[in-house]
C-alpha atoms as a PDB file:
ATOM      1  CA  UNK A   1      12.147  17.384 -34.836  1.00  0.00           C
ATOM      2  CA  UNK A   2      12.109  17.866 -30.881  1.00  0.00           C
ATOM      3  CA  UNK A   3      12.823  14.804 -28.729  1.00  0.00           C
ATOM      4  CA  UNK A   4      13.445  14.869 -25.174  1.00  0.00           C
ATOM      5  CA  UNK A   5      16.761  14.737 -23.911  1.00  0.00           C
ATOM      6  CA  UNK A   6      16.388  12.172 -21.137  1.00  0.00           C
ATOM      7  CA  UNK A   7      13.538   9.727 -20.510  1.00  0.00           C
ATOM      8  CA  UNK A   8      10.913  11.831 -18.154  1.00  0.00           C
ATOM      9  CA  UNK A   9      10.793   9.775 -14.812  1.00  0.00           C
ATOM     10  CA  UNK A  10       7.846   7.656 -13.543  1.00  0.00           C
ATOM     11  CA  UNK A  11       7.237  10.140 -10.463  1.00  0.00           C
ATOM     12  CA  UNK A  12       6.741  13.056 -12.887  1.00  0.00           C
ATOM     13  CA  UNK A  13       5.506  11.339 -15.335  1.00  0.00           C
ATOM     14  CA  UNK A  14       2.931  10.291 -12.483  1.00  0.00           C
ATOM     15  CA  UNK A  15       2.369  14.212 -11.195  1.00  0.00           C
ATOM     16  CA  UNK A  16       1.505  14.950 -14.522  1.00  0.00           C
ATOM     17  CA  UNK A  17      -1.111  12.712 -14.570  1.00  0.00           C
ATOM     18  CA  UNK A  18      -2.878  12.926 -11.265  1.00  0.00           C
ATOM     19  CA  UNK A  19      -4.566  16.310 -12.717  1.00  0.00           C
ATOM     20  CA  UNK A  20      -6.957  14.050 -14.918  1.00  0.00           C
ATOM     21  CA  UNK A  21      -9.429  12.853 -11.991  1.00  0.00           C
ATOM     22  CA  UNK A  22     -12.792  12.324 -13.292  1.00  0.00           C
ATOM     23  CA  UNK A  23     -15.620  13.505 -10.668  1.00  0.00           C
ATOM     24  CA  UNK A  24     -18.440  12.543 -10.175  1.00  0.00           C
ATOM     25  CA  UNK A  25     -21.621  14.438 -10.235  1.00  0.00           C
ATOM     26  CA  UNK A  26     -23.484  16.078  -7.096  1.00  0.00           C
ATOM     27  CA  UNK A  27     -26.603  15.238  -5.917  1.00  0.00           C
ATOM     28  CA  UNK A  28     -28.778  16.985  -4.301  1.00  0.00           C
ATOM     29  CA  UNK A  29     -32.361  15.873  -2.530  1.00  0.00           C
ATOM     30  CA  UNK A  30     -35.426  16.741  -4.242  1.00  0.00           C
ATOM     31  CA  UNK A  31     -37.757  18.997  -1.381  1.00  0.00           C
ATOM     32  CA  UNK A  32     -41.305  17.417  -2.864  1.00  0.00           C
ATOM     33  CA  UNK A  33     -40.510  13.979  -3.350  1.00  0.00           C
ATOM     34  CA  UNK A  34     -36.891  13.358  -1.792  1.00  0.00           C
ATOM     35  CA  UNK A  35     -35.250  11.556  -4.771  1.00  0.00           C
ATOM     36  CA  UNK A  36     -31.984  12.580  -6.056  1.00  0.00           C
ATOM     37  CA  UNK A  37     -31.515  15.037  -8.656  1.00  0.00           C
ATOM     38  CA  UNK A  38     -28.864  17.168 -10.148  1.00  0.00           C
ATOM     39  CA  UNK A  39     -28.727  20.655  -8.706  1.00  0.00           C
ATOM     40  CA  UNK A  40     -30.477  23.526 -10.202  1.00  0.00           C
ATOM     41  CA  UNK A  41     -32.316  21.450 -12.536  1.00  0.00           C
ATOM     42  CA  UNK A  42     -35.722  20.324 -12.624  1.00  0.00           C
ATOM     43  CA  UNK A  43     -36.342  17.377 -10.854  1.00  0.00           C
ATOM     44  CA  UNK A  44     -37.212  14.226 -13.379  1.00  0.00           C
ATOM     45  CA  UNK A  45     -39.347  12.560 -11.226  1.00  0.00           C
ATOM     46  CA  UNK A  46     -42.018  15.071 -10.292  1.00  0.00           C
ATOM     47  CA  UNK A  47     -41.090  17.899 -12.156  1.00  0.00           C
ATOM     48  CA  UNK A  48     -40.912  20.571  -9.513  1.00  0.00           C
ATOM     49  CA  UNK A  49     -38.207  23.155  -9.744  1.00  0.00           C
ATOM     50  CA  UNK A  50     -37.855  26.094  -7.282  1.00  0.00           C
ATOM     51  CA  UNK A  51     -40.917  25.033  -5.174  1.00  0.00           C
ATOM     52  CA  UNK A  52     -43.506  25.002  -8.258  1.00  0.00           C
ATOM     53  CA  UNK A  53     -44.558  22.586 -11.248  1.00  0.00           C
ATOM     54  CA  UNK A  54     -42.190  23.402 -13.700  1.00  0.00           C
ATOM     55  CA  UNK A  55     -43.163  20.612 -16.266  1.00  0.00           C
ATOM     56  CA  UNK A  56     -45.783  18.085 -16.496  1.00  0.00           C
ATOM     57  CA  UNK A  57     -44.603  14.624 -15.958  1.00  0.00           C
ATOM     58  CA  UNK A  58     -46.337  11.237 -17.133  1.00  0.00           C
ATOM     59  CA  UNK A  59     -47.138   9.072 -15.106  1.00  0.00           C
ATOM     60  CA  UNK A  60     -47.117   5.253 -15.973  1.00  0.00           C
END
């Protein structure tokens, strides 16, 4: 069975582990109605993508 020869240190243990950053997710502005939205996606609050109506949104 393989076991380490010496204990692994808390600095490299450390480097090891500064790999695993989460991000978070861009934002970009919608051009119609200026609300965030993810980028290159339609936008969920009017439902324009690329300067046109993409998809038909609901309104409450």
């Amino acid at each position: 069975m393989a076991v380490p020869k010496r204990k692994t240190s808390r600095s490299r243990r450390d480097a090891r582990r500064a790999t695993w950053k989460g991000t978070l997710p861009t934002y970009s502005e919608c051009p119609q109605c200026h609300q965030p939205k993810l980028p290159h996606r339609v936008c969920g609050n009017c439902g324009y993508y690329g300067g046109r109506q993409a998809v038909e949104v609901e309104v409450e």
